[in-house]
N, C-alpha and C. Protein backbone atom coordinates (compact mmCIF):
# COMPACT_ATOMS: atom_id res chain seq x y z
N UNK A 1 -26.96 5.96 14.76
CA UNK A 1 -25.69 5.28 14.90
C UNK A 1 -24.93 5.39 13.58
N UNK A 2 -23.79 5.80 13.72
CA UNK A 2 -22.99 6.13 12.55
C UNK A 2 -22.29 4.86 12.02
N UNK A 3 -21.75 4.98 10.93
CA UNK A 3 -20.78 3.47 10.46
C UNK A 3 -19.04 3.73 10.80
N UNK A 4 -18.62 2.86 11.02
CA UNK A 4 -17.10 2.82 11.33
C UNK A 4 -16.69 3.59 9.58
N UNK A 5 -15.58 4.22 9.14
CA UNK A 5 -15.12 4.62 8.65
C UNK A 5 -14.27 3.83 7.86
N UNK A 6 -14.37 3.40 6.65
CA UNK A 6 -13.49 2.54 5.71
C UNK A 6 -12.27 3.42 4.87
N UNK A 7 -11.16 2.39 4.97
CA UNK A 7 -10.23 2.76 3.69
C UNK A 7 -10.55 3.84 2.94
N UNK A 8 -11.71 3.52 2.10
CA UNK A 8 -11.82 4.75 0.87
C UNK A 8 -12.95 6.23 1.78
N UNK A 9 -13.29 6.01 2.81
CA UNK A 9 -13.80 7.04 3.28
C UNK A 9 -12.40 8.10 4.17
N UNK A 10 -11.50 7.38 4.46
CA UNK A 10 -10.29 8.07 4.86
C UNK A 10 -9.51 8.90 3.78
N UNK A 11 -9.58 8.10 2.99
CA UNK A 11 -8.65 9.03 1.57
C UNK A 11 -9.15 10.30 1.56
N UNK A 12 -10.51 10.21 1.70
CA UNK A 12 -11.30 11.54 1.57
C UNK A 12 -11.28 12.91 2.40
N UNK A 13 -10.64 12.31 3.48
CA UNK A 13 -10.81 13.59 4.38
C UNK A 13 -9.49 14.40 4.60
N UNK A 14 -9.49 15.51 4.26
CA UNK A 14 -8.35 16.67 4.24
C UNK A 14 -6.91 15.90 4.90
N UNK A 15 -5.73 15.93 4.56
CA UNK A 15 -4.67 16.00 4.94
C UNK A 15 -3.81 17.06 5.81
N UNK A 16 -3.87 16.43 7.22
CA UNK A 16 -3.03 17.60 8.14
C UNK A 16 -1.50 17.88 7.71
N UNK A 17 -0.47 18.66 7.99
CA UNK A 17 0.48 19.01 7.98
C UNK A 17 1.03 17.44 8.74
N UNK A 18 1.04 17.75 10.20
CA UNK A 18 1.53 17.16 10.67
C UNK A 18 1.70 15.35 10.72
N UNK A 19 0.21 15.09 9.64
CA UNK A 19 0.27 13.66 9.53
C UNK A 19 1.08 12.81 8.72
N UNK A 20 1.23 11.53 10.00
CA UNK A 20 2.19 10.97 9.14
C UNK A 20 1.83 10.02 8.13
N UNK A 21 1.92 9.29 6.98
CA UNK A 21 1.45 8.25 6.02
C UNK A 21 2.00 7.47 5.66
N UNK A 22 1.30 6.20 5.53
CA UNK A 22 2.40 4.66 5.63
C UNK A 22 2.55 4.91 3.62
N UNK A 23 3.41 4.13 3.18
CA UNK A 23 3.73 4.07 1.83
C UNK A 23 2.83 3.97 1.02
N UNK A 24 1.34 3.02 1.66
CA UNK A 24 0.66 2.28 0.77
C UNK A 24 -0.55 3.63 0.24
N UNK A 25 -0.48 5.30 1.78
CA UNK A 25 -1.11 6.14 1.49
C UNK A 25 -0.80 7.00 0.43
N UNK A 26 0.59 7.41 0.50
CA UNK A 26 1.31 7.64 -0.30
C UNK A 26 1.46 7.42 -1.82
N UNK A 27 1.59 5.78 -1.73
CA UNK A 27 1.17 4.91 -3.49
C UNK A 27 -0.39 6.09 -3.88
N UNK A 28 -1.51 6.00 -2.85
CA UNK A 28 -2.65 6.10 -3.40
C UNK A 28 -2.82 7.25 -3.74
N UNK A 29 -1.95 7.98 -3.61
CA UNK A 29 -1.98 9.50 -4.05
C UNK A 29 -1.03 9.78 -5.73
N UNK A 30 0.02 9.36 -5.41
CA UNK A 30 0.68 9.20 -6.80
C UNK A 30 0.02 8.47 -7.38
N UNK A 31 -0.82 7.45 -7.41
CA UNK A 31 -1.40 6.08 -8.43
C UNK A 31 -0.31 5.55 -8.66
N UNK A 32 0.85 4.95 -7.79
CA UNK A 32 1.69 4.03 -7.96
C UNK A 32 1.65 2.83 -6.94
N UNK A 33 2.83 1.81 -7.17
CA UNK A 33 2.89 0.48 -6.19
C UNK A 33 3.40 0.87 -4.75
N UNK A 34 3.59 1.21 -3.79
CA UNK A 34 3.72 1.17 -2.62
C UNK A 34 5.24 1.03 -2.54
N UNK A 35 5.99 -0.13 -3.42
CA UNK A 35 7.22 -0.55 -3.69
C UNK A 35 7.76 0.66 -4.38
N UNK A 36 7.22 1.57 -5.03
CA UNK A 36 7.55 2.48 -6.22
C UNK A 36 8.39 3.75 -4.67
N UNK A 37 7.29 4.02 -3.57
CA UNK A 37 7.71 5.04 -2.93
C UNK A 37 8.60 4.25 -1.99
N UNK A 38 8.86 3.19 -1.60
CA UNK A 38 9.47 2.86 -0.71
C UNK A 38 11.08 3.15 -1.44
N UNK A 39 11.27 2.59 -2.64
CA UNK A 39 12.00 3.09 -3.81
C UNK A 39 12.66 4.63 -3.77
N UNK A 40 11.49 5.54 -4.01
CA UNK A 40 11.93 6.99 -3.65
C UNK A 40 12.37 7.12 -2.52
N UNK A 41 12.38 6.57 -1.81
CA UNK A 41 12.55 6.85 -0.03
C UNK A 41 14.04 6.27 0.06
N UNK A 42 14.64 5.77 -0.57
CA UNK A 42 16.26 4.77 -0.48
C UNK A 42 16.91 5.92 -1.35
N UNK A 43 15.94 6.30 -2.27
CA UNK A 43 17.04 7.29 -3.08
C UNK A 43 17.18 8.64 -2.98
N UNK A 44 16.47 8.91 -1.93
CA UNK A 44 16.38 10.02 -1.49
C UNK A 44 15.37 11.20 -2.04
N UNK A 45 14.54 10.77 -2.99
CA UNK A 45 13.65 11.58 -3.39
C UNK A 45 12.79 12.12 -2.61
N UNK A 46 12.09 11.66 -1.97
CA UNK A 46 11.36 12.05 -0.90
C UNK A 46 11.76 12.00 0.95
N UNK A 47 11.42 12.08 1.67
CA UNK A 47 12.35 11.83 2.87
C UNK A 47 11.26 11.02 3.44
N UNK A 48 11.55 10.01 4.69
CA UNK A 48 10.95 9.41 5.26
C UNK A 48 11.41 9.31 6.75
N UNK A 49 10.39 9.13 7.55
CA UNK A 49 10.73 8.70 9.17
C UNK A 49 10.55 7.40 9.29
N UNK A 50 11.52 6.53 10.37
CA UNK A 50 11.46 5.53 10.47
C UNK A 50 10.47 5.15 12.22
N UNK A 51 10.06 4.39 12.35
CA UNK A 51 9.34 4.02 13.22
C UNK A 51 10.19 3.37 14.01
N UNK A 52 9.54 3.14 15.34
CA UNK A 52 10.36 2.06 16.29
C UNK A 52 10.74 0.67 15.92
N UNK A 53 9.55 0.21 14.72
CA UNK A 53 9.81 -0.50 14.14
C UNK A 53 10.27 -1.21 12.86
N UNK A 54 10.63 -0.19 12.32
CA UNK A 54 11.77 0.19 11.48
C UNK A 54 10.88 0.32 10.22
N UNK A 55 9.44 0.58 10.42
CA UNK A 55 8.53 1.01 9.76
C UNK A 55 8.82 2.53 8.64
N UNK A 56 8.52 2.97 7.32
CA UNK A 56 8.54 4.29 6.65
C UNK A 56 7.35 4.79 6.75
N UNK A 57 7.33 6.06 7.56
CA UNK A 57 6.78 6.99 7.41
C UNK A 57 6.52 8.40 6.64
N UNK A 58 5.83 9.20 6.14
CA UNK A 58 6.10 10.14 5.18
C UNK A 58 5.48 11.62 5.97
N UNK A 59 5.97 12.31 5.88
CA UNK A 59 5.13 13.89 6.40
C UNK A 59 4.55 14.34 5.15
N UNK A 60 2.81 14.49 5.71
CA UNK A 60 1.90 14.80 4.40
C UNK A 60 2.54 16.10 4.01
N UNK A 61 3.00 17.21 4.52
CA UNK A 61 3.93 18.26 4.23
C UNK A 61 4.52 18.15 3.34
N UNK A 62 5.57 16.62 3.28
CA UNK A 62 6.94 16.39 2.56
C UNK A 62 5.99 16.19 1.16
N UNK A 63 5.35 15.27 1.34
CA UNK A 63 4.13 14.65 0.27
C UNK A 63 3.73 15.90 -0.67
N UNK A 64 3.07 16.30 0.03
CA UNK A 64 2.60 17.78 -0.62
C UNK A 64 3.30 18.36 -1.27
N UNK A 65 4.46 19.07 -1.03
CA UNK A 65 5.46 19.94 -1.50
C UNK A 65 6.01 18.68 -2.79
N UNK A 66 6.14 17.59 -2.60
CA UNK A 66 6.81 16.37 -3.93
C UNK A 66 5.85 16.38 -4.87
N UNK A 67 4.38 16.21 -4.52
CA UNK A 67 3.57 16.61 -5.32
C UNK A 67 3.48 17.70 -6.12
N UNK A 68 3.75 19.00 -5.44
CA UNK A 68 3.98 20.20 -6.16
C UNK A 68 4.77 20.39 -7.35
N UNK A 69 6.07 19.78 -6.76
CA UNK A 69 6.79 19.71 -8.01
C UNK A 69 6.52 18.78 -9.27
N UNK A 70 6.01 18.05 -9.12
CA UNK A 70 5.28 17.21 -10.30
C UNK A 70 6.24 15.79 -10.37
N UNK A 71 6.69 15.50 -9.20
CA UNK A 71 7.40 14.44 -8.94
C UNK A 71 8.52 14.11 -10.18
């Protein structure tokens, strides 16, 4: 019987193109506050999708490529 999968066991596993990531995944990749990308996301630095519930979303794609550039 296997164990349910925690927080820090998710960080770990490869990033799809197509996935999407809430801010706080996002923070954990830059090593910033969550508030920091929601921030980039108003100013247009990065782009974001909004949810039905008016939730920010990020494309690990978009992520990736912001990363590249060295933010």
């Amino acid at each position: 019987m296997t164990q349910p999968e925690t927080a820090s066991d998710q960080s770990l596993l490869p990033i799809e193109d197509d996935e999407l990531l809430t801010p706080a995944e996002v923070a954990r990749l830059f090593r910033v506050n969550p508030k920091t990308v929601t921030r980039w996301a108003r100013s247009g630095k990065i782009q974001a999708i909004r949810t039905l519930g008016g939730h920010r979303r990020f494309r690990s794609s978009d992520i990736r490529r912001f990363l590249e550039q060295g933010s």
